[in-house]
N, C-alpha and C. Protein backbone atom coordinates (compact mmCIF):
# COMPACT_ATOMS: atom_id res chain seq x y z
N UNK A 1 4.49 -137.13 104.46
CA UNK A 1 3.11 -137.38 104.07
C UNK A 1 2.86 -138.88 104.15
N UNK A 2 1.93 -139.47 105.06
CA UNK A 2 1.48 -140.38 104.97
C UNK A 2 0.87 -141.04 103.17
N UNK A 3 1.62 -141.93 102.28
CA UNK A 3 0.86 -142.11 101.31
C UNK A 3 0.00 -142.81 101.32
N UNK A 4 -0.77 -142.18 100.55
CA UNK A 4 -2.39 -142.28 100.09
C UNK A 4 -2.44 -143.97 99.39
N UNK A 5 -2.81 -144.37 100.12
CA UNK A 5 -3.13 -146.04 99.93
C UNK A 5 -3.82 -146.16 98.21
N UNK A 6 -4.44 -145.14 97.56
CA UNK A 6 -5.21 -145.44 96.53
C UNK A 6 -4.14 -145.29 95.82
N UNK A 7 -3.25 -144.59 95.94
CA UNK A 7 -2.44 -144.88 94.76
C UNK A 7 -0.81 -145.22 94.89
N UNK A 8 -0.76 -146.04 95.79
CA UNK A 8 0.62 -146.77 96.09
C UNK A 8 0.84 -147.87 95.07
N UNK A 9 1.71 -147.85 94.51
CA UNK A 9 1.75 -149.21 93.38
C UNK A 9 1.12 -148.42 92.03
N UNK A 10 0.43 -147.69 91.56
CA UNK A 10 -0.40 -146.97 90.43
C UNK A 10 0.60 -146.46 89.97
N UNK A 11 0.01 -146.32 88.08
CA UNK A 11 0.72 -145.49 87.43
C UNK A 11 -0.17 -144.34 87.06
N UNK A 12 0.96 -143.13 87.03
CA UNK A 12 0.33 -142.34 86.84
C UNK A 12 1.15 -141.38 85.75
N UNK A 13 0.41 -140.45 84.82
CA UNK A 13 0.61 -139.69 83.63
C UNK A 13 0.42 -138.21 84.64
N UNK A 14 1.52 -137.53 84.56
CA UNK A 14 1.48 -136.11 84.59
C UNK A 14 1.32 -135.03 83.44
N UNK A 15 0.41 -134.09 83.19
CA UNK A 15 0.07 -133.75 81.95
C UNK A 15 0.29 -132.14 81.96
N UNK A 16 0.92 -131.85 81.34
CA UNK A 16 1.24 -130.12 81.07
C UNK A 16 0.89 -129.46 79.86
N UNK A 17 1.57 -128.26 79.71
CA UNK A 17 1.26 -128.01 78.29
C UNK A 17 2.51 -127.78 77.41
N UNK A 18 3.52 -128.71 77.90
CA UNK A 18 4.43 -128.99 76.86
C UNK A 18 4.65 -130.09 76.18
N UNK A 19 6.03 -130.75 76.25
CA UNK A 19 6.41 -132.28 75.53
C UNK A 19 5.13 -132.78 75.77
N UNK A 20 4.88 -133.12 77.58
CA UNK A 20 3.93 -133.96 77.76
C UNK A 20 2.71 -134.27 77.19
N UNK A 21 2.48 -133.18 76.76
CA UNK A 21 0.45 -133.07 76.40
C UNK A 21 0.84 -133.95 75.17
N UNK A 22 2.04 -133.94 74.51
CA UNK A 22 2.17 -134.54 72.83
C UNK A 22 2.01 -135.89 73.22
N UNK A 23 2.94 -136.41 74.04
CA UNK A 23 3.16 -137.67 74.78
C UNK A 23 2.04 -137.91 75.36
N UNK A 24 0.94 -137.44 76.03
CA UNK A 24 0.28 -138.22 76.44
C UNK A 24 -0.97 -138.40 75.40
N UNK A 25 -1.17 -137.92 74.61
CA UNK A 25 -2.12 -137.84 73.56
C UNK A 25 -1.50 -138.94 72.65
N UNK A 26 -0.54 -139.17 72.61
CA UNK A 26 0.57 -139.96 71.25
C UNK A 26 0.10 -141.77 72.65
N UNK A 27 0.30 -141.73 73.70
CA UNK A 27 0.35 -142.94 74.29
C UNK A 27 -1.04 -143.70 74.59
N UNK A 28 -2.12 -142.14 74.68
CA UNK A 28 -3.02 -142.72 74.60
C UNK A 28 -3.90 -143.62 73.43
N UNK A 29 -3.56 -142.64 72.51
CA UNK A 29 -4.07 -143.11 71.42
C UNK A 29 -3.26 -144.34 70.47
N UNK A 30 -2.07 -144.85 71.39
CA UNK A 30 -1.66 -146.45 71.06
C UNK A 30 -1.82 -147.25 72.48
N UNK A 31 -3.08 -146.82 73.47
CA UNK A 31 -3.80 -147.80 74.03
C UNK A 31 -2.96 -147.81 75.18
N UNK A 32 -2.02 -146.75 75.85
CA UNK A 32 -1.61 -147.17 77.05
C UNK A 32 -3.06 -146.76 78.12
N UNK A 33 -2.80 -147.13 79.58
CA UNK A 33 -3.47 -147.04 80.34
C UNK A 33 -2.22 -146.53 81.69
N UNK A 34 -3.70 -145.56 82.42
CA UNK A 34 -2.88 -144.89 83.03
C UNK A 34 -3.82 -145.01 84.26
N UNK A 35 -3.53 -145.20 85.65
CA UNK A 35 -4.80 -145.41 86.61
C UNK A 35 -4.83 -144.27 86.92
N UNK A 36 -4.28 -143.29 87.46
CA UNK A 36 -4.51 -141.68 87.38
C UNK A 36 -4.05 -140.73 86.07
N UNK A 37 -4.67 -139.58 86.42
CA UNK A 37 -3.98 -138.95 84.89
C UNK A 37 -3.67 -137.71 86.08
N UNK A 38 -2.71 -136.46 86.07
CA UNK A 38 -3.06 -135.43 87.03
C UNK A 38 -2.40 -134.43 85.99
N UNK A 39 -2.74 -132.97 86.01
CA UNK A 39 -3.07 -132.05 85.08
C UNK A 39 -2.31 -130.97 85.94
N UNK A 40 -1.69 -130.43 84.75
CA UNK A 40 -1.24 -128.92 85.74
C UNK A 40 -1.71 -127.82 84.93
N UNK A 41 -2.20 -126.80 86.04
CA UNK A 41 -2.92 -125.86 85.20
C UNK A 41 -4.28 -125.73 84.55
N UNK A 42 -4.32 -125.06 83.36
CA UNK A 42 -5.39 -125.13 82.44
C UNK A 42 -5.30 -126.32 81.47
N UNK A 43 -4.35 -127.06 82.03
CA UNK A 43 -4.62 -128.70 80.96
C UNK A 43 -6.08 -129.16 81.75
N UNK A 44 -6.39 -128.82 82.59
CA UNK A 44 -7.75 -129.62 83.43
C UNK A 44 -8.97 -129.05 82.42
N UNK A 45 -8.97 -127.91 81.81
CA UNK A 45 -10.02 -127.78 80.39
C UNK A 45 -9.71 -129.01 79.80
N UNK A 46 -9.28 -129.40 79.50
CA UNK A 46 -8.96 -129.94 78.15
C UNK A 46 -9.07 -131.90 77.89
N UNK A 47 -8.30 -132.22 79.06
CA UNK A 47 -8.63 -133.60 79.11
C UNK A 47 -9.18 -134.32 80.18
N UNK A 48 -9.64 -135.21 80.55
CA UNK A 48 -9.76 -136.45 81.62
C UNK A 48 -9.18 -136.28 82.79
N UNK A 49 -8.99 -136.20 83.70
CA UNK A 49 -8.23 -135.90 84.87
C UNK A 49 -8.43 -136.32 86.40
N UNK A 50 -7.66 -136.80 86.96
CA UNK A 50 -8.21 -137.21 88.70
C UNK A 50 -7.82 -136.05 89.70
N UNK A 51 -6.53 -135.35 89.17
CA UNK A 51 -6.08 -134.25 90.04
C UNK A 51 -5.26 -133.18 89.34
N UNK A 52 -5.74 -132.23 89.89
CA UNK A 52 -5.35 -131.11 89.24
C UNK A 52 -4.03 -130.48 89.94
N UNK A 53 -2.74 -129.46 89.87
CA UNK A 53 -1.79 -129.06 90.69
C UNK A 53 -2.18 -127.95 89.83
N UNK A 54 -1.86 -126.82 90.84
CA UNK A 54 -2.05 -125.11 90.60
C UNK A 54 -1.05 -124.75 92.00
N UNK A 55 -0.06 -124.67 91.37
CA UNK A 55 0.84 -124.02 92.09
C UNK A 55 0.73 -122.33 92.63
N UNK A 56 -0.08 -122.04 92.11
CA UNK A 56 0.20 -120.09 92.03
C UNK A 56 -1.17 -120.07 92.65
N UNK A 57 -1.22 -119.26 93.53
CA UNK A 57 -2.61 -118.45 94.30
C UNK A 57 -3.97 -118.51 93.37
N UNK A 58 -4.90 -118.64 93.57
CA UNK A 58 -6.21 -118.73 93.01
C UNK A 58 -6.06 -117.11 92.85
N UNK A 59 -6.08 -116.27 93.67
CA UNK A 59 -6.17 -114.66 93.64
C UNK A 59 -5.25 -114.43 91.86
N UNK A 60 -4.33 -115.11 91.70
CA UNK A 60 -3.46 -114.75 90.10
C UNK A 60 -4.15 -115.03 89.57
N UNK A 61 -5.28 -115.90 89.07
CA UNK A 61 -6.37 -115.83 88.13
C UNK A 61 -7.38 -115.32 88.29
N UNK A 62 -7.96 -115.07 89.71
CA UNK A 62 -9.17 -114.21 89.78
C UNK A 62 -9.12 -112.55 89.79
N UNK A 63 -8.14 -112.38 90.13
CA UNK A 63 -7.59 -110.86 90.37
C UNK A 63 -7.17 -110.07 89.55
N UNK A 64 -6.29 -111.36 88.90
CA UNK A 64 -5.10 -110.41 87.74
C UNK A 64 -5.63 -110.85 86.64
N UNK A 65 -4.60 -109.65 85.49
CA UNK A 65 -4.54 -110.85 83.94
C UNK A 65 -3.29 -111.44 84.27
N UNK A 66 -2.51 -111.81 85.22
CA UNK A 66 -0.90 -112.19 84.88
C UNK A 66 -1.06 -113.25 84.55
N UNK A 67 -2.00 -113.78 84.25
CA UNK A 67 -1.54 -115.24 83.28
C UNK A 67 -1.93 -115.86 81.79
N UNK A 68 -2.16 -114.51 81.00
CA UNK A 68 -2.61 -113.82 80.05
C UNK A 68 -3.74 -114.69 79.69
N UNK A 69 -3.26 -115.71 78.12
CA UNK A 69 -4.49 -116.00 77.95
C UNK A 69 -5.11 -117.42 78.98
N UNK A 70 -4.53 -118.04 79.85
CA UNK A 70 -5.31 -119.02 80.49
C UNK A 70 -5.96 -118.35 81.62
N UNK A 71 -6.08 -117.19 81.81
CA UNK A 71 -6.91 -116.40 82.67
C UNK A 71 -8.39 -116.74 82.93
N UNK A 72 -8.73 -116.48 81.82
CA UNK A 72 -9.95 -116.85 81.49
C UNK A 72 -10.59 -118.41 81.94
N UNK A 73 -10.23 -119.33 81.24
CA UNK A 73 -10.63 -120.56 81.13
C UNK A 73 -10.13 -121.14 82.93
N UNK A 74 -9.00 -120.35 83.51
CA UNK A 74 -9.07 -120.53 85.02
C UNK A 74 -9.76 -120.49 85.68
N UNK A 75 -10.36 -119.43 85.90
CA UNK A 75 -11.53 -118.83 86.34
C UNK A 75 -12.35 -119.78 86.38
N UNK A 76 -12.66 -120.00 85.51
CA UNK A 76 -14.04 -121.06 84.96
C UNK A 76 -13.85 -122.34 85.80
N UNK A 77 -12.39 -122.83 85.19
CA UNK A 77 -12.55 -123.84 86.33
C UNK A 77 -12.17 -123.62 87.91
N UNK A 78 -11.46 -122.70 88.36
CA UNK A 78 -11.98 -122.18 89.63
C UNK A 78 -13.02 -121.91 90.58
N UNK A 79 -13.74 -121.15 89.41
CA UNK A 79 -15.29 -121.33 89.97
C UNK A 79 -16.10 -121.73 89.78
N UNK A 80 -16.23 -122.39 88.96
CA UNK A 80 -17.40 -124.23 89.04
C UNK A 80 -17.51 -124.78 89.60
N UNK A 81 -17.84 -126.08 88.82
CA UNK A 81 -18.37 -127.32 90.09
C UNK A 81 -17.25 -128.26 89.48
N UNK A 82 -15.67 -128.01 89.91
CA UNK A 82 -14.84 -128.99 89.45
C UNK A 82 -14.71 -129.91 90.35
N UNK A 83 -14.50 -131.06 89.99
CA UNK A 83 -14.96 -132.37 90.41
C UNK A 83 -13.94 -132.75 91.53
N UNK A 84 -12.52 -132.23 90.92
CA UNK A 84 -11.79 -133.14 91.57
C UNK A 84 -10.90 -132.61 92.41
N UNK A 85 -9.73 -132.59 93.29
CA UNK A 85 -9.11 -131.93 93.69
C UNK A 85 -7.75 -131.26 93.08
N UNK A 86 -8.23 -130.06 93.34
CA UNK A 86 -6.85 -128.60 93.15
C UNK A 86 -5.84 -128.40 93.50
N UNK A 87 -4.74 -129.33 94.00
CA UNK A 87 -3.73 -128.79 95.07
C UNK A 87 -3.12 -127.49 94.89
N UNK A 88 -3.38 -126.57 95.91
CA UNK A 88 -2.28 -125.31 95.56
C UNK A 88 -1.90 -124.81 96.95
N UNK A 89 -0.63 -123.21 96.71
CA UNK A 89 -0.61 -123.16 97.67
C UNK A 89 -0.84 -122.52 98.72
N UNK A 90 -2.31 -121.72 98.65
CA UNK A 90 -3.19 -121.61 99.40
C UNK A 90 -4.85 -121.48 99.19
N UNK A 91 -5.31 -121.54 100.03
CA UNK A 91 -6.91 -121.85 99.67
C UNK A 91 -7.15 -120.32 99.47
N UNK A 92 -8.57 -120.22 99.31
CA UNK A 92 -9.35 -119.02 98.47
C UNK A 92 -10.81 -119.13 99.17
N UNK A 93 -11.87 -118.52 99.79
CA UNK A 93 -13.05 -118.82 100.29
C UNK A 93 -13.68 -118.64 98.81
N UNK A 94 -13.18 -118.04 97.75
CA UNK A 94 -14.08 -118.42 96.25
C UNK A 94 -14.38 -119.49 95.72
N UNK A 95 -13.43 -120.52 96.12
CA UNK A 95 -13.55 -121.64 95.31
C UNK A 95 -13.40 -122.53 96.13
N UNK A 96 -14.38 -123.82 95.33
CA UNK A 96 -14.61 -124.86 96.09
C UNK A 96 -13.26 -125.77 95.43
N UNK A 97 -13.06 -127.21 95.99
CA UNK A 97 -12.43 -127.84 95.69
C UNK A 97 -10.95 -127.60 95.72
N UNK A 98 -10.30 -126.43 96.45
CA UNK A 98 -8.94 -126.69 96.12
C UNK A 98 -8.75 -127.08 97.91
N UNK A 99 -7.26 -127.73 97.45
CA UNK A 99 -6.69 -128.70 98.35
C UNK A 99 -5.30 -128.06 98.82
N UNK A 100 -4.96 -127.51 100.23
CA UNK A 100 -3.79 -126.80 100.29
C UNK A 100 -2.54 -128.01 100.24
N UNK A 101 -1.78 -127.68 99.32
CA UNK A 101 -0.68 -128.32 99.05
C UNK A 101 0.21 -129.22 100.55
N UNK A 102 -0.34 -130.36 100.34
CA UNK A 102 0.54 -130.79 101.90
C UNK A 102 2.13 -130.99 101.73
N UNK A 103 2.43 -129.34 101.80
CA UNK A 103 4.38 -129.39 101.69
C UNK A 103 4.93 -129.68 102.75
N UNK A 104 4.73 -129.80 103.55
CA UNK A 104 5.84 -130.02 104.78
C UNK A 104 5.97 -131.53 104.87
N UNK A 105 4.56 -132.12 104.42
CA UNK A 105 4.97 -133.69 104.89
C UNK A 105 5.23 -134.06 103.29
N UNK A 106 5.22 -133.40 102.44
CA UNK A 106 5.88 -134.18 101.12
C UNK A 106 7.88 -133.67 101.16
N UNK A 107 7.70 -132.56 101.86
CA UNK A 107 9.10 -132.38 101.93
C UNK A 107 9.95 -133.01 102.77
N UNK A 108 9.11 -133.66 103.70
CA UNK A 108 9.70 -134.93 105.45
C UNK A 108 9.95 -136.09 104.26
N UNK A 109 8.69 -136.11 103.81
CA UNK A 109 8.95 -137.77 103.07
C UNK A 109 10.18 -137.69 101.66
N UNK A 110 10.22 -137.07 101.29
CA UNK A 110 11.01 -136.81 100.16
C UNK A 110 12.42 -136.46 100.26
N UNK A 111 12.19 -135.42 101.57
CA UNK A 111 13.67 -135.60 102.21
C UNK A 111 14.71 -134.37 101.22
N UNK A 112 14.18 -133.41 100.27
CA UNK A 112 13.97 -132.65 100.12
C UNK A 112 13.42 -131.16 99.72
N UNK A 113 13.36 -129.86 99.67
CA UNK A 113 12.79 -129.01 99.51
C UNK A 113 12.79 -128.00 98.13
N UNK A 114 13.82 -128.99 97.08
CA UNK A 114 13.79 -128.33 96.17
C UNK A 114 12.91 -128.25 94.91
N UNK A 115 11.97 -127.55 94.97
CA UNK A 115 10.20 -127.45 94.33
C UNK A 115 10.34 -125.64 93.44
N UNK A 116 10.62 -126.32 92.68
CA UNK A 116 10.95 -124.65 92.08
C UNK A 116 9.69 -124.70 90.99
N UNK A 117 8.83 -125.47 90.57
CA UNK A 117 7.55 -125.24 89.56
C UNK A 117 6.46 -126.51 89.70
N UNK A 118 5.42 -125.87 89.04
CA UNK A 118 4.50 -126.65 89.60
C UNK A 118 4.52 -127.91 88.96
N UNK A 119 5.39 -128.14 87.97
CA UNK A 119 5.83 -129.94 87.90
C UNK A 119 6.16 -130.82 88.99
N UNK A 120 6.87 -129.84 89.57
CA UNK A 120 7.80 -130.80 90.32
C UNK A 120 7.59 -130.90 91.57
N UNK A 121 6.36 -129.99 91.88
CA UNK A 121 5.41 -130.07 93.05
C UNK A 121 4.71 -131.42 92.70
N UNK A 122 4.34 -131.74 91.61
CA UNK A 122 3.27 -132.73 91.20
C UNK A 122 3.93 -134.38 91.72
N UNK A 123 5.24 -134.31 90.75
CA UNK A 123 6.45 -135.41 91.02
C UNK A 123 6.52 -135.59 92.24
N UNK A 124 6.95 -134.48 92.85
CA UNK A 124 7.10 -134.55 94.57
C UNK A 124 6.06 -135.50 95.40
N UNK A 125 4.99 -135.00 95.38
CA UNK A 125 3.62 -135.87 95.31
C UNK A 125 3.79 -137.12 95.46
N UNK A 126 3.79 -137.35 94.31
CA UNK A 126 3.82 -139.06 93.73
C UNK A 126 4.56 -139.62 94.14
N UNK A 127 5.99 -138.75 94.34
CA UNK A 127 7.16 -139.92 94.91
C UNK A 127 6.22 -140.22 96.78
N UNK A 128 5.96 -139.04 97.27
CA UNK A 128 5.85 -139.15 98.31
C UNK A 128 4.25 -139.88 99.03
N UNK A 129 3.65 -140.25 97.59
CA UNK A 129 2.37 -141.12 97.65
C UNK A 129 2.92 -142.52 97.07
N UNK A 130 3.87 -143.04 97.41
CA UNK A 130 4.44 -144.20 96.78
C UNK A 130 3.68 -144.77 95.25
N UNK A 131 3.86 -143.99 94.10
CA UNK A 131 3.16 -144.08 93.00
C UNK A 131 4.31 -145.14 92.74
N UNK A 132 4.12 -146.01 91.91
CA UNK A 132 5.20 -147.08 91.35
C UNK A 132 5.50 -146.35 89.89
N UNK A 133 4.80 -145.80 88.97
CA UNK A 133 5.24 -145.25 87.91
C UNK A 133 4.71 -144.59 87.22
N UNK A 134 5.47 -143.36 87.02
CA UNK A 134 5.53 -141.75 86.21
C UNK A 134 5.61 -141.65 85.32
N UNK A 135 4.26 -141.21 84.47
CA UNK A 135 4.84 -140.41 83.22
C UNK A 135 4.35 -139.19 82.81
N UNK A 136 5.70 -138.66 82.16
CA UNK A 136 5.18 -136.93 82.56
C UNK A 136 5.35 -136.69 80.72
């Protein structure tokens, strides 16, 4: 993957709904700064965000319940007017805004293929957008 010039040198906060969400709520609120924030999942309800990662098919939230209760609030942001970009790993003609996951050139640049959740799709990313520093 050619990295993305906007955020070569940037720090950036990866936000989930575990440790992290504590941590990034705990850093914000003693005044760190973060030039991107990027969200996995249904953390994109909830806070501030430049990019979203959705690893799993748009069809698992529009189709199914398999993702019990963030089903719902998916949807929603699936099919709105979300602002920013979705990476996943494949598009949907339902929804606007998602971004098909560019794996082959994050896996050239990274040098390898081991992506087993949508964290580490996110990480992958960043290393391979020359981010200078992570926090997840």
């Amino acid at each position: 993957m050619k990295p993305i010039k906007k955020l070569e040198g940037k720090t950036v906060a990866i936000v989930g709904m575990g440790k992290s969400w504590f941590d990034y709520n705990l850093a914000k609120s003693h005044g760190s700064h973060f030039d991107e924030v990027w969200v996995i999942n249904a953390v994109a309800s909830v806070i501030y965000h430049d990019r979203v990662f959705m690893m799993d098919p748009a069809s698992r939230f529009l189709d199914t319940d398999d993702a019990g209760s963030q089903t719902g609030i998916m949807k929603s942001i699936l099919l709105g007017e979300h602002e920013v970009p979705i990476y996943t790993s494949e598009l949907d003609e339902r929804c606007k805004g998602l971004v098909e996951y560019p794996l082959e050139e994050v896996v050239n640049s990274i040098k390898s293929s081991y992506l087993n959740n949508t964290a580490a799709y996110a990480v992958a990313f960043a290393y391979a957008a020359n981010v200078s520093e992570l926090y997840l």
